[in-house]
Protein backbone atom coordinates (compact mmCIF):
# COMPACT_ATOMS: atom_id res chain seq x y z
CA UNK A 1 -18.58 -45.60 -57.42
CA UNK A 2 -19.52 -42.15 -58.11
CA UNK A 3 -17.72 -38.77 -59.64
CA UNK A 4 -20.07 -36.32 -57.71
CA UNK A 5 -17.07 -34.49 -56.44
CA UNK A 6 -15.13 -34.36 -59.28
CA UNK A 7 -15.47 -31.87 -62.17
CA UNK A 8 -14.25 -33.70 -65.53
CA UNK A 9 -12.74 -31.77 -68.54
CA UNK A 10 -12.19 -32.83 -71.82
CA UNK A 11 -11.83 -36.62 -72.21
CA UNK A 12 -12.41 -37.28 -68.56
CA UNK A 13 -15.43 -39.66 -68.04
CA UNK A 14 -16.90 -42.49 -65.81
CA UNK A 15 -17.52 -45.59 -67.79
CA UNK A 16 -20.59 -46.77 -67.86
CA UNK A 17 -21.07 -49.62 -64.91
CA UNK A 18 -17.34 -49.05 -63.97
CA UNK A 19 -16.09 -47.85 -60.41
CA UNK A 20 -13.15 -46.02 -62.44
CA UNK A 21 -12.51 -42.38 -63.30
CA UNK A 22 -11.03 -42.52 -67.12
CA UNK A 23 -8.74 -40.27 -68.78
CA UNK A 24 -7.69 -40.83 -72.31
CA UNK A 25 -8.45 -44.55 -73.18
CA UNK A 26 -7.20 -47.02 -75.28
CA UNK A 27 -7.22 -46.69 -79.22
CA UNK A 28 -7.96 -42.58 -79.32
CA UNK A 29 -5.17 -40.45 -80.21
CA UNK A 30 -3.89 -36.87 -79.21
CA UNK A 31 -6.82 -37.34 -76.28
CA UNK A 32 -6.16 -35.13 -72.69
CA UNK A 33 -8.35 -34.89 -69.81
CA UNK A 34 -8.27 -33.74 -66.36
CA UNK A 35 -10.13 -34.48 -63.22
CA UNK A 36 -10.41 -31.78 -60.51
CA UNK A 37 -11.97 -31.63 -56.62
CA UNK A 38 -14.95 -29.63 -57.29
CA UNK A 39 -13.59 -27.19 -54.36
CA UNK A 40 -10.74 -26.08 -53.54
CA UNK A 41 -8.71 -26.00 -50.59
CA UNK A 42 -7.23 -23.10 -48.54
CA UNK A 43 -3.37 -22.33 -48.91
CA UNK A 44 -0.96 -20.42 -47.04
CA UNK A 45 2.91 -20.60 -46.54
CA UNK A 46 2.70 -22.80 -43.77
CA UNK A 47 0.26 -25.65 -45.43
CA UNK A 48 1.33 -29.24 -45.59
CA UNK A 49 -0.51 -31.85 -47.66
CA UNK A 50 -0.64 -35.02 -47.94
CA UNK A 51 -2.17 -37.10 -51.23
CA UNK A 52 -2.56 -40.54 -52.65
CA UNK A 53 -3.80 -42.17 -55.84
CA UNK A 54 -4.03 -45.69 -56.77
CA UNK A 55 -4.21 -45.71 -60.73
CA UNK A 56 -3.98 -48.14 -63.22
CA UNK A 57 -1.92 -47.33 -67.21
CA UNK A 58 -2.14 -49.99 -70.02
CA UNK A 59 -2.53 -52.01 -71.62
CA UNK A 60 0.81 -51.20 -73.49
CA UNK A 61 4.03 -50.42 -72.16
CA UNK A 62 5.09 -49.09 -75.26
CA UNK A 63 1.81 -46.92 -75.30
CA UNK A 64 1.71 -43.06 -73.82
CA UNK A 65 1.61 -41.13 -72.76
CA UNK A 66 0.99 -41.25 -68.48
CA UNK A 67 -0.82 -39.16 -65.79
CA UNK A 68 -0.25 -36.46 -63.18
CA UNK A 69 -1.36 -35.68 -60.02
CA UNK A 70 -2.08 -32.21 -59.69
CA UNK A 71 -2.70 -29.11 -56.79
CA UNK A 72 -3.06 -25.72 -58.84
CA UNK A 73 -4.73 -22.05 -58.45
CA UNK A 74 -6.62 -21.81 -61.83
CA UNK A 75 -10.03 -23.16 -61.27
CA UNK A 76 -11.83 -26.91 -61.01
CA UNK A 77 -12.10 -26.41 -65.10
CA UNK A 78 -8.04 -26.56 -65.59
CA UNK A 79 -7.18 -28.65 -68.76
CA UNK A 80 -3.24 -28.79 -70.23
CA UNK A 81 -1.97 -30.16 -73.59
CA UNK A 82 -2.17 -33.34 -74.66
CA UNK A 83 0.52 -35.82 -75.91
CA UNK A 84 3.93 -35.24 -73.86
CA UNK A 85 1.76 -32.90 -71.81
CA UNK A 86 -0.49 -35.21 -70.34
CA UNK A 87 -2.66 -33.19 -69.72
CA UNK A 88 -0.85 -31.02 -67.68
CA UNK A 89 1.65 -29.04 -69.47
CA UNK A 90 0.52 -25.26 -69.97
CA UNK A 91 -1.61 -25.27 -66.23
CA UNK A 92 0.49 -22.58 -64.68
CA UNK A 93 0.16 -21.81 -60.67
CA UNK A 94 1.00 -25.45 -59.97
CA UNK A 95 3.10 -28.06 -58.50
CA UNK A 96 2.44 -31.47 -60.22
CA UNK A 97 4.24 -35.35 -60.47
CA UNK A 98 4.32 -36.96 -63.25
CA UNK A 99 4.01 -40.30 -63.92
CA UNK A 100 5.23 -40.54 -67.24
CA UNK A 101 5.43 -43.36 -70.06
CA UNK A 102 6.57 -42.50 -72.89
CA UNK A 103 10.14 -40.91 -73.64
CA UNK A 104 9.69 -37.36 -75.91
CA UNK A 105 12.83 -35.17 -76.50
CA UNK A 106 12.91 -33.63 -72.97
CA UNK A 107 12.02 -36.48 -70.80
CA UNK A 108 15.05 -38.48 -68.96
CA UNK A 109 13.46 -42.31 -70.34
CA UNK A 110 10.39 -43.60 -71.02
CA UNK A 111 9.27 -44.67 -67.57
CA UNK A 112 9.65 -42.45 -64.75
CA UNK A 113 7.80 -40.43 -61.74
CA UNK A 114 9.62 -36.24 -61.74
CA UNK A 115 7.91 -33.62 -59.50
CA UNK A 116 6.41 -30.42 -62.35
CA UNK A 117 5.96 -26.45 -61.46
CA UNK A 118 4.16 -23.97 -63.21
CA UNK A 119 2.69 -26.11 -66.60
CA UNK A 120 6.29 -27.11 -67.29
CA UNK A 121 6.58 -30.40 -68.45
CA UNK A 122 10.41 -29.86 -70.33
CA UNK A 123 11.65 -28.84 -66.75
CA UNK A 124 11.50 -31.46 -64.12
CA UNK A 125 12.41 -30.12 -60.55
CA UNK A 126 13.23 -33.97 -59.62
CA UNK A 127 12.94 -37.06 -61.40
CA UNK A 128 13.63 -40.86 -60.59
CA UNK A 129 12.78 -44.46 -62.01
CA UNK A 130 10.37 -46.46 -60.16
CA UNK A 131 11.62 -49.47 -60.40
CA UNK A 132 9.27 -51.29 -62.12
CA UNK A 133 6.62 -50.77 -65.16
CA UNK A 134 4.03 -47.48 -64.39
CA UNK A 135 1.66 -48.43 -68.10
CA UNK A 136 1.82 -52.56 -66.77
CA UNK A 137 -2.03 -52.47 -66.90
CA UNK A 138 -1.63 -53.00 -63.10
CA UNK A 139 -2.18 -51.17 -60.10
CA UNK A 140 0.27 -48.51 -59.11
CA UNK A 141 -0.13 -46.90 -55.28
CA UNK A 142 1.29 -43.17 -55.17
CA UNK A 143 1.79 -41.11 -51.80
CA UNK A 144 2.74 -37.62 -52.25
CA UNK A 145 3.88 -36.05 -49.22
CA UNK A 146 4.26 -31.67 -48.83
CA UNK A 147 6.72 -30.60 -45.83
CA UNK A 148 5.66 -26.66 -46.00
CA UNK A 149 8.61 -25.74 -42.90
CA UNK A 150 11.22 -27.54 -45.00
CA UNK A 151 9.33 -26.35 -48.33
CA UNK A 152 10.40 -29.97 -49.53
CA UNK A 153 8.01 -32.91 -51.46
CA UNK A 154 8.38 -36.35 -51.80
CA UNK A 155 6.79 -38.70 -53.76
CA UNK A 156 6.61 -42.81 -53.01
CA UNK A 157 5.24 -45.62 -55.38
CA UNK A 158 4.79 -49.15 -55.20
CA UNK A 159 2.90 -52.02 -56.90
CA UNK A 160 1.24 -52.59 -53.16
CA UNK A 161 -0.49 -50.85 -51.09
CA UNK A 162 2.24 -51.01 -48.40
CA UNK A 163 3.92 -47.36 -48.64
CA UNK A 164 7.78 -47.82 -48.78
CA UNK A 165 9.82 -46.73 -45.90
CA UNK A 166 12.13 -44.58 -48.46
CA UNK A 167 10.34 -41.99 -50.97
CA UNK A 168 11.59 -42.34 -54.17
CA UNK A 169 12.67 -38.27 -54.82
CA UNK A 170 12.47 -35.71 -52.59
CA UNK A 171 12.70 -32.44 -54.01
CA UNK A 172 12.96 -28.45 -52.70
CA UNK A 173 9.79 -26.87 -53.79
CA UNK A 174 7.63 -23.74 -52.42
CA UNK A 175 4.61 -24.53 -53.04
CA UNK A 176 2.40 -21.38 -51.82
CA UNK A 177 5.04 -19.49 -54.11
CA UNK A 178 3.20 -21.31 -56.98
CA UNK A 179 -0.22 -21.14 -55.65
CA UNK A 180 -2.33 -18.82 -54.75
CA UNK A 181 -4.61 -18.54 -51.75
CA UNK A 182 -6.93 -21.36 -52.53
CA UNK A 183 -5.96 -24.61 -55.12
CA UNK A 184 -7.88 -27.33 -56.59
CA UNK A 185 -6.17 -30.99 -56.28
CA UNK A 186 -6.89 -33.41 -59.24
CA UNK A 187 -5.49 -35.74 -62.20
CA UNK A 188 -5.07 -35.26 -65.23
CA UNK A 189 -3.55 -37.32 -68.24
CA UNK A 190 -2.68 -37.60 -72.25
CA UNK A 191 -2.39 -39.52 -75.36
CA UNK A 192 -0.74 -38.53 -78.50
CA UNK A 193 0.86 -40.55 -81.76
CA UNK A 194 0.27 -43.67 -79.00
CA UNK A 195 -1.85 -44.22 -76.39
CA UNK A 196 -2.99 -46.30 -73.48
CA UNK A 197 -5.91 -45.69 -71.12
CA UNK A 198 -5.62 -44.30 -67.88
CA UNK A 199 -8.02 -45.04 -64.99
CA UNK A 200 -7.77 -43.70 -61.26
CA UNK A 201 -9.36 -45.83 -58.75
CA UNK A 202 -8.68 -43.50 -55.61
CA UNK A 203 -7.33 -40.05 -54.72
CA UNK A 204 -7.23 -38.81 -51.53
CA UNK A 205 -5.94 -35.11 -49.59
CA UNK A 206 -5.06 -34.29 -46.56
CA UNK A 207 -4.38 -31.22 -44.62
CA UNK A 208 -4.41 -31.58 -41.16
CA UNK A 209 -1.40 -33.10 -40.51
CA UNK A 210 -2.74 -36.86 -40.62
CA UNK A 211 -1.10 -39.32 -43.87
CA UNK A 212 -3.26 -40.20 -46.49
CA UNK A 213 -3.37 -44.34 -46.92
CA UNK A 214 -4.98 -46.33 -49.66
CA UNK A 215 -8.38 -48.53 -48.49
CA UNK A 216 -7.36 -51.46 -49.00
CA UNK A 217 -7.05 -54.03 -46.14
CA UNK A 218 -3.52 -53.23 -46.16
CA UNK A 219 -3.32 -49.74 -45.88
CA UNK A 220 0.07 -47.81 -44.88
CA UNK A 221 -1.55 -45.43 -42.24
CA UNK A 222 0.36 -43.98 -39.56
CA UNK A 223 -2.43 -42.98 -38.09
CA UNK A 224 -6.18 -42.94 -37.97
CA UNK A 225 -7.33 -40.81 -41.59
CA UNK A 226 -10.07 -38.36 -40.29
CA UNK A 227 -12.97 -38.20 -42.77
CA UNK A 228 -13.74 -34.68 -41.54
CA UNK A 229 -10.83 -33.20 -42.28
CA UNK A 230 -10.24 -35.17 -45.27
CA UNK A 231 -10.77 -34.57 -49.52
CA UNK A 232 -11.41 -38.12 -50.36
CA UNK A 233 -12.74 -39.33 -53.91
CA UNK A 234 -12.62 -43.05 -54.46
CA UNK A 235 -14.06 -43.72 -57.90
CA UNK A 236 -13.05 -47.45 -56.75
């Protein structure tokens, strides 16, 4: 219900009465926005991380252009291109995934999730369908998951909040080789010739260790999710 500790760039806002952090909406065109943790968190070749968002993309799924989830070194203020960007492309000192919805000339289809370095949107590290719809105007759960000893990321989805037993890509990135000492975790997203809006109900990081879980009654936890030791932001 609040966006206290959240600094939001370009078309990044909090509806008015809503429990929803919006990126570029429905019916505005070549919009971006981005969403970042007001402070950062501490980085080192042997940090782990764990994240998950619960968004929402729609109404159209012929509309565009989708949403990342974001850790980078530039600053709480970081905004990329928008369009086939989404907000992300041009935000170097990163590691991003992409949920993306709308097929431009580098992009596999028209509906998948592929892990991002460095502002790079034309090079995806890994990339896989989801299996189902990402801009179906419904719910989508995300858990991104950092192994810094096996310098290796994987990244599950599913339409509940159950967390699948199998990621959907794993992928072989460094992470501190992209970041710095200290990065800022956030969202960002993009419209361009087409558009749909994007809201994020929830985004959570971890870094001690312990799996982030959505809160709904369902959760996936492992294990208990200490607040103390835990970035949480839950516009919803």
């Amino acid at each position: 219900s609040s966006t206290s500790g959240l600094k939001l760039i370009g078309n990044a806002y909090r509806p008015i009465g809503s429990s929803t952090l919006r990126l570029p909406t429905y019916l505005l065109l070549d919009q971006r926005g981005s969403a970042f943790v007001s402070a950062p968190i501490p980085v080192s070749p042997t940090t782990s991380f764990h994240a998950f968002i619960r968004f929402r993309i729609g109404p159209s799924s012929g509309g565009a252009d989708g949403l990342t989830f974001v850790i980078q070194s530039n600053g709480n203020g970081a905004l990329g291109n928008n369009g086939g960007d989404l907000g992300y492309g041009g935000i170097g000192q990163s590691v991003a995934v992409e949920f993306d919805t709308y097929q431009n000339t580098w992009d596999p289809d028209g509906n998948h999730v592929a892990v991002l370095v460095d502002g790079d949107t034309h090079t995806h590290v890994a990339s896989a369908a989801p299996g189902f719809e990402l801009a179906s105007d419904q719910t989508t759960y995300a858990w991104i998951d950092y192994d810094a000893a096996a310098k290796q990321l994987q990244v599950s989805v599913a339409k509940t909040a159950s967390k699948p037993a199998t990621p959907l890509l794993t992928a072989g990135v460094d992470a501190s080789a992209h970041l710095g000492a200290q990065a800022w975790v956030g969202v960002t997203a993009g419209s361009g010739g087409t558009t749909n809006t994007h809201d994020v109900y929830e985004l959570e990081v971890s870094t001690d260790g312990d799996p982030c879980c959505p809160s709904a009654p369902s959760g996936a936890c492992t294990s208990p999710l200490p607040a103390v030791s835990t970035s949480a932001v839950r516009p919803g």
